[in-house]
N, C-alpha and C. Protein backbone atom coordinates (compact mmCIF):
# COMPACT_ATOMS: atom_id res chain seq x y z
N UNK A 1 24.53 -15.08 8.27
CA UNK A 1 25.08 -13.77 8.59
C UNK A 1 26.41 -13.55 7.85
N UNK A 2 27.18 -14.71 8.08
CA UNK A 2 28.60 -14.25 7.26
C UNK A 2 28.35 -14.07 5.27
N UNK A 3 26.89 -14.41 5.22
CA UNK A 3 27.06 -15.02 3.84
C UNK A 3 26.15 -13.14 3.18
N UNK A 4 25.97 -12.59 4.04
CA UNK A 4 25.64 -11.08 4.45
C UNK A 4 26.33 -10.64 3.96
N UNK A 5 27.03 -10.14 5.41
CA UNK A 5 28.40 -9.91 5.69
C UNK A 5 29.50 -9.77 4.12
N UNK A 6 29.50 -10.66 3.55
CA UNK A 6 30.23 -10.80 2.39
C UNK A 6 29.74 -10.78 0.74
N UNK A 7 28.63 -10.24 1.15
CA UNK A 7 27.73 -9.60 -0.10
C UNK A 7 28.00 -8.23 0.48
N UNK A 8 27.75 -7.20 1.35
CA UNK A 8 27.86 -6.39 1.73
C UNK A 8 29.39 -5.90 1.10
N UNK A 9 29.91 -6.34 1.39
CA UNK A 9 32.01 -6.38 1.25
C UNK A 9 31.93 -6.21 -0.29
N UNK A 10 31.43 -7.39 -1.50
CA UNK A 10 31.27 -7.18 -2.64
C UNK A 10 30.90 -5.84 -3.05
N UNK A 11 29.57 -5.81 -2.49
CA UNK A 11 28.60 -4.68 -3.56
C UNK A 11 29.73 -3.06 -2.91
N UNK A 12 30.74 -2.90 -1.63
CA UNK A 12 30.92 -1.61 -1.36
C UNK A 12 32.50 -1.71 -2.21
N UNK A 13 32.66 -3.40 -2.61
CA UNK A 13 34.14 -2.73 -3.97
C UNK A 13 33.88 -2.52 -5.07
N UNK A 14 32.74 -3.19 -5.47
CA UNK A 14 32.28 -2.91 -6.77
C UNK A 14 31.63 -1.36 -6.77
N UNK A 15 30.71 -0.85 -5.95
CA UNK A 15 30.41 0.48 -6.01
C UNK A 15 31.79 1.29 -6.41
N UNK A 16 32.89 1.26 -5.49
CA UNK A 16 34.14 1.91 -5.82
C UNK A 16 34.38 1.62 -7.10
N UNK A 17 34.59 0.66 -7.57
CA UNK A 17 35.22 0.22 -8.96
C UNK A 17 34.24 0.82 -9.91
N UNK A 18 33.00 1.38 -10.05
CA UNK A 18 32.29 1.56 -10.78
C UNK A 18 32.47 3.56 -10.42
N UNK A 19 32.51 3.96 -9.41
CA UNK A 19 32.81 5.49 -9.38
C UNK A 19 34.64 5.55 -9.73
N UNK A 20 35.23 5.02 -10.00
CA UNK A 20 36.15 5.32 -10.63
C UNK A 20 36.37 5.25 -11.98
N UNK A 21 35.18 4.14 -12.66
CA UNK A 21 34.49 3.70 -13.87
C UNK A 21 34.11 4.80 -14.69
N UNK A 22 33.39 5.55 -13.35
CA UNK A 22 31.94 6.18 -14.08
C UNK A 22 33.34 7.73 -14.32
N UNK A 23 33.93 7.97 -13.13
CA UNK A 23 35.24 9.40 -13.54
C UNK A 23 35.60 9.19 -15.22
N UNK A 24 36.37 7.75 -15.39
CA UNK A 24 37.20 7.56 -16.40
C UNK A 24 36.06 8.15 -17.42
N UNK A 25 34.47 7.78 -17.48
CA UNK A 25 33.76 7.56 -18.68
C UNK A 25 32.76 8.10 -19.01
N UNK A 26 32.35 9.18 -17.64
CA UNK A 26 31.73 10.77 -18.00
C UNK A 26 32.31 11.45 -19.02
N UNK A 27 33.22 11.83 -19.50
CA UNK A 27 33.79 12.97 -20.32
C UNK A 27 33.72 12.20 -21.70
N UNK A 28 33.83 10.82 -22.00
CA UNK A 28 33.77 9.96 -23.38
C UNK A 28 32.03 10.12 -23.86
N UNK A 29 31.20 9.89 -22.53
CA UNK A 29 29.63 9.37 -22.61
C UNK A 29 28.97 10.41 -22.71
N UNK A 30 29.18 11.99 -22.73
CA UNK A 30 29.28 12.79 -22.74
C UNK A 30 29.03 14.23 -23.60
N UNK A 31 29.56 13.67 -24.71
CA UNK A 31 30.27 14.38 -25.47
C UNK A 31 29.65 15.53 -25.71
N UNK A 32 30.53 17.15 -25.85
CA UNK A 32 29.81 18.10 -26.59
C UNK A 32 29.37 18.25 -27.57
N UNK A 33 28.70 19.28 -27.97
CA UNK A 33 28.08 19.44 -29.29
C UNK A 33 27.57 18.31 -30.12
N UNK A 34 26.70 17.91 -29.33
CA UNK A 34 26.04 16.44 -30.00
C UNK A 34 24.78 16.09 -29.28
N UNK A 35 23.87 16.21 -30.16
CA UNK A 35 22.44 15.74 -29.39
C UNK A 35 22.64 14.23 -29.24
N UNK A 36 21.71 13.89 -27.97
CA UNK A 36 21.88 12.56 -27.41
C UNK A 36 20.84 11.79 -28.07
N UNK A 37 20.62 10.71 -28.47
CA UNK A 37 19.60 9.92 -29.02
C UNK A 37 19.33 8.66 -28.01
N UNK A 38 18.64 7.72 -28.38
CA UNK A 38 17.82 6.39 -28.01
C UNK A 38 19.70 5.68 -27.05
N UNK A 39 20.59 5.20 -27.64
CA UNK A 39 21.66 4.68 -27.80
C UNK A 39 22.11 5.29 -26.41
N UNK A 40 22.60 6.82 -26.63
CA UNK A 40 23.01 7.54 -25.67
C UNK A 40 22.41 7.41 -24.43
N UNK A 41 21.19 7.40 -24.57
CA UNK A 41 20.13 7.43 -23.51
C UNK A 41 19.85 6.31 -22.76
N UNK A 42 20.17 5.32 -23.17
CA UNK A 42 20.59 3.87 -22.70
C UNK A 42 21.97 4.14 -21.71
N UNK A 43 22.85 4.38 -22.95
CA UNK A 43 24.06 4.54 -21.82
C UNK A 43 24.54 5.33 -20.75
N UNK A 44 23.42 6.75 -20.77
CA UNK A 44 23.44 7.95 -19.67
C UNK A 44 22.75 7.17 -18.67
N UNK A 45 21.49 6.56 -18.61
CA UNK A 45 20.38 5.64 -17.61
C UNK A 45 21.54 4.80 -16.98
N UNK A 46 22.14 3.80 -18.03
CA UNK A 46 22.94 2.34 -17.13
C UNK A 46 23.89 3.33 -16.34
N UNK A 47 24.65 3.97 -16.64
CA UNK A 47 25.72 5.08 -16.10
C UNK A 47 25.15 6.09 -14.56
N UNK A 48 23.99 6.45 -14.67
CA UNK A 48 23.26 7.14 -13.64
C UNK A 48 23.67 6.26 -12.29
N UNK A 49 23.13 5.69 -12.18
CA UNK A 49 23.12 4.75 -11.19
C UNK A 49 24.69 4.82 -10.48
N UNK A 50 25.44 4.73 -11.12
CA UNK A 50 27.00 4.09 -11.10
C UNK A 50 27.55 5.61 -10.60
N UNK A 51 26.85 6.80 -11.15
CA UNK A 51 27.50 7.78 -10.43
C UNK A 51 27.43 8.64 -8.94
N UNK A 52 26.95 7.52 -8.22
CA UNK A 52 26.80 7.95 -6.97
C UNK A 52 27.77 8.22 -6.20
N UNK A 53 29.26 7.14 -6.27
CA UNK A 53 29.95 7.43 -5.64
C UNK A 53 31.33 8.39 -5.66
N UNK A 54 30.83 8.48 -7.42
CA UNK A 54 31.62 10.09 -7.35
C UNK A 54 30.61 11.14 -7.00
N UNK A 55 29.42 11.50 -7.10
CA UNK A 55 28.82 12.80 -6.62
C UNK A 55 29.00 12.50 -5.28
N UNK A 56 29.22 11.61 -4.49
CA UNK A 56 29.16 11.77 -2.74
C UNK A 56 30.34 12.09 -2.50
N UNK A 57 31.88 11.29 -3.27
CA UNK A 57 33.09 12.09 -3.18
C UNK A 57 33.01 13.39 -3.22
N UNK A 58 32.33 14.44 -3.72
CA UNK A 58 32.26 15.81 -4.13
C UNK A 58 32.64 16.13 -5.41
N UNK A 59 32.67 15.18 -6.57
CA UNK A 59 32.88 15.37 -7.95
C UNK A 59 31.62 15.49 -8.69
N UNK A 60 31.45 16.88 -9.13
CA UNK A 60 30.58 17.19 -10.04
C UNK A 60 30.37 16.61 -11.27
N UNK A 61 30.04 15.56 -11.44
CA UNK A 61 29.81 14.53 -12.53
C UNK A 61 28.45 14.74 -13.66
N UNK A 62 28.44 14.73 -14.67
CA UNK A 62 26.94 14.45 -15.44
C UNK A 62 26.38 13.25 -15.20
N UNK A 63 24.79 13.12 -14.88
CA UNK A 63 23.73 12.34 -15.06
C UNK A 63 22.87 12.04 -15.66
N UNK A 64 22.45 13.29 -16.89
CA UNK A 64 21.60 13.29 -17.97
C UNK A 64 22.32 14.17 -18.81
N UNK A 65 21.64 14.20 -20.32
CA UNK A 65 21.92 15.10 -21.21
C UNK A 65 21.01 16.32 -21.17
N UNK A 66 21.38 17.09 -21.41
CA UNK A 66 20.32 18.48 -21.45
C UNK A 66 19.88 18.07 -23.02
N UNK A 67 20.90 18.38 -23.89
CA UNK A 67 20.96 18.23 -25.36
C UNK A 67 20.27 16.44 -26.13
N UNK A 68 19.59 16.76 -25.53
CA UNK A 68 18.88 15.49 -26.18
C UNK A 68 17.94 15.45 -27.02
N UNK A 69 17.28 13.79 -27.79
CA UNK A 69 16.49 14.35 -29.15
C UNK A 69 14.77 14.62 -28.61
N UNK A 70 14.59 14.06 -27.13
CA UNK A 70 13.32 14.28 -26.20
C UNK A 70 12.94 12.26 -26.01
N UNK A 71 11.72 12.54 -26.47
CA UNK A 71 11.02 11.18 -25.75
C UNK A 71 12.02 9.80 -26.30
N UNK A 72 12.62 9.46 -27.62
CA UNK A 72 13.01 8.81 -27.13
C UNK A 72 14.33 8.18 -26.85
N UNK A 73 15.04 10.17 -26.08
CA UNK A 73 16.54 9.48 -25.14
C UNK A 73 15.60 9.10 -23.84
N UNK A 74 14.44 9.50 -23.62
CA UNK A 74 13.93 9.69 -22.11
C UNK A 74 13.57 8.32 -22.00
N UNK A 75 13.11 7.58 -23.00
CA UNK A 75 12.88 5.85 -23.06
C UNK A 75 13.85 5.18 -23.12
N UNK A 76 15.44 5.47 -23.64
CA UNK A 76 16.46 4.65 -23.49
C UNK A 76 17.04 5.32 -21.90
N UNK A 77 16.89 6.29 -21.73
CA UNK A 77 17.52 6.76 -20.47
C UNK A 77 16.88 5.29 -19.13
N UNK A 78 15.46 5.20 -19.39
CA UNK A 78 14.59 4.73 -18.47
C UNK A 78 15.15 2.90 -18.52
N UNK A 79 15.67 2.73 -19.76
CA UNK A 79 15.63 1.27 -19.97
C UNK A 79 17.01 1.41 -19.37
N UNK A 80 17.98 2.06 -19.75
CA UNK A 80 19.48 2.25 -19.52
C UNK A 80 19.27 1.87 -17.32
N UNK A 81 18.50 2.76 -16.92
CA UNK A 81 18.07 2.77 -15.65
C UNK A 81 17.96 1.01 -14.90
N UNK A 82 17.01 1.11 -15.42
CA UNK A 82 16.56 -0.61 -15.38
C UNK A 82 17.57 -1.81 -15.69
N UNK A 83 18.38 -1.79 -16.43
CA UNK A 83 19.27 -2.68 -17.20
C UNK A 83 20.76 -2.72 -16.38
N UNK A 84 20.51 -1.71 -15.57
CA UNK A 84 21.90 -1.71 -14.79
C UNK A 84 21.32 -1.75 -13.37
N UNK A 85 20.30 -1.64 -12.83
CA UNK A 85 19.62 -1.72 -11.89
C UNK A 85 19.85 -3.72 -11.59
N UNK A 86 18.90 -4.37 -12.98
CA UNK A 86 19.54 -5.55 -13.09
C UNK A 86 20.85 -6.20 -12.96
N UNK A 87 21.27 -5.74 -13.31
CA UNK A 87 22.87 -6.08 -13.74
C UNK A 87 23.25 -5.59 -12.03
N UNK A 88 23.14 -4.74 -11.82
CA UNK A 88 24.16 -4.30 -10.30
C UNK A 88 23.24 -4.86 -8.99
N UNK A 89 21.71 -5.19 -8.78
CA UNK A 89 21.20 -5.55 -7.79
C UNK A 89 20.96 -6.68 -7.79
N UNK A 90 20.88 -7.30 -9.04
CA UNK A 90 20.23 -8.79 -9.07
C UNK A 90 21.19 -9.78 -9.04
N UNK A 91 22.51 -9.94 -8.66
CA UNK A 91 23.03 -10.76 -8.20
C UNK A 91 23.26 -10.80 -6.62
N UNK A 92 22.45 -9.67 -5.55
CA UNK A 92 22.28 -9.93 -4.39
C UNK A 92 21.26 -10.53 -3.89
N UNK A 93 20.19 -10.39 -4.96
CA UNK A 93 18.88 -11.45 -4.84
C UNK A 93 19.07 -12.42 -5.48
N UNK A 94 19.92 -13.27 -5.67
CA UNK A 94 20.04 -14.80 -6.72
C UNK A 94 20.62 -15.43 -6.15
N UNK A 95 19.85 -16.56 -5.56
CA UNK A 95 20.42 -17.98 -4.88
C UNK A 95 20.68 -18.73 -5.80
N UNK A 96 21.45 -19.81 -5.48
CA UNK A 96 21.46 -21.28 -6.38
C UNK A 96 20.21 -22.01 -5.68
N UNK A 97 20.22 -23.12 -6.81
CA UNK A 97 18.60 -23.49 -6.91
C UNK A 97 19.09 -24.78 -5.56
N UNK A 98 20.19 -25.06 -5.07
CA UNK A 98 20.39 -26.50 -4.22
C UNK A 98 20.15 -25.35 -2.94
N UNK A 99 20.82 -24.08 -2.69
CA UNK A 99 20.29 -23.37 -1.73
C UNK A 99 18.74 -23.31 -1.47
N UNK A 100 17.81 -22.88 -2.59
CA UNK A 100 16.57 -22.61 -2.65
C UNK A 100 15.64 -23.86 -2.03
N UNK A 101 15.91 -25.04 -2.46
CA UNK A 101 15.91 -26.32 -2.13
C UNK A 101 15.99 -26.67 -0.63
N UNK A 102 17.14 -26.56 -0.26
CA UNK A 102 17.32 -27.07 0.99
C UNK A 102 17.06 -26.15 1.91
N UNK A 103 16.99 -24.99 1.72
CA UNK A 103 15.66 -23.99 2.77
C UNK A 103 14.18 -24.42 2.87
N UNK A 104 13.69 -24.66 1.71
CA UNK A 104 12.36 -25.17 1.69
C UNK A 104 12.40 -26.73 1.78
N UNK A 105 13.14 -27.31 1.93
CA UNK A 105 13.27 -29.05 2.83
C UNK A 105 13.14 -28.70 4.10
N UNK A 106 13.98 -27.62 4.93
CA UNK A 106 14.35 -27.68 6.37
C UNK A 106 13.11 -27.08 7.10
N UNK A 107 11.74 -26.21 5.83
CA UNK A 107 10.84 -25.51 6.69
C UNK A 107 9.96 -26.62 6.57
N UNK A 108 10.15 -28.21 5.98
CA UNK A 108 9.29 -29.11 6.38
C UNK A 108 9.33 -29.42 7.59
């Protein structure tokens, strides 16, 4: 429970640290007058995710490009999605392997 407890605590400073992230790096990731490509579309996807906790503050933030080149910002958008999905969830599912171990000793 405490070991919960303190994953919980992590993932709600890092959420913060990442909506103050995502303020600083909407207006750079962004940019006008510029169609978005493969690259962009990677970095709008990993970025999506991260802007939750400014749209719940009430900051009107971007999440996609309108101005894009089509299918494939929509394939880096999707990988961009996934790649930070990894990166931000999968260290709440990752034990060490002596943990993994000695759970499956104790259900002998």
């Amino acid at each position: 429970m405490k070991r919960l407890f303190r994953k919980i605590i992590i993932l709600a400073c890092v959420t913060v640290a990442f909506g103050y992230f995502y303020s600083w790096a909407a207006p750079w990731a962004f940019p006008p007058q510029r169609t978005a490509g493969f690259a962009f579309g990677i970095l709008h996807g990993a970025l999506m995710p991260i802007a939750l906790p400014s749209l719940v503050i009430g900051r009107d933030v971007p999440i996609y490009d309108t101005d894009n080149s089509g299918r494939f910002y929509k394939v880096g958008y999707i990988c961009g999605i996934n790649l930070c999905g990894l990166a931000f969830f999968g260290p709440l599912f990752w034990r060490p392997r002596s943990s993994i171990k000695s759970s499956s000793e104790k259900s002998r």
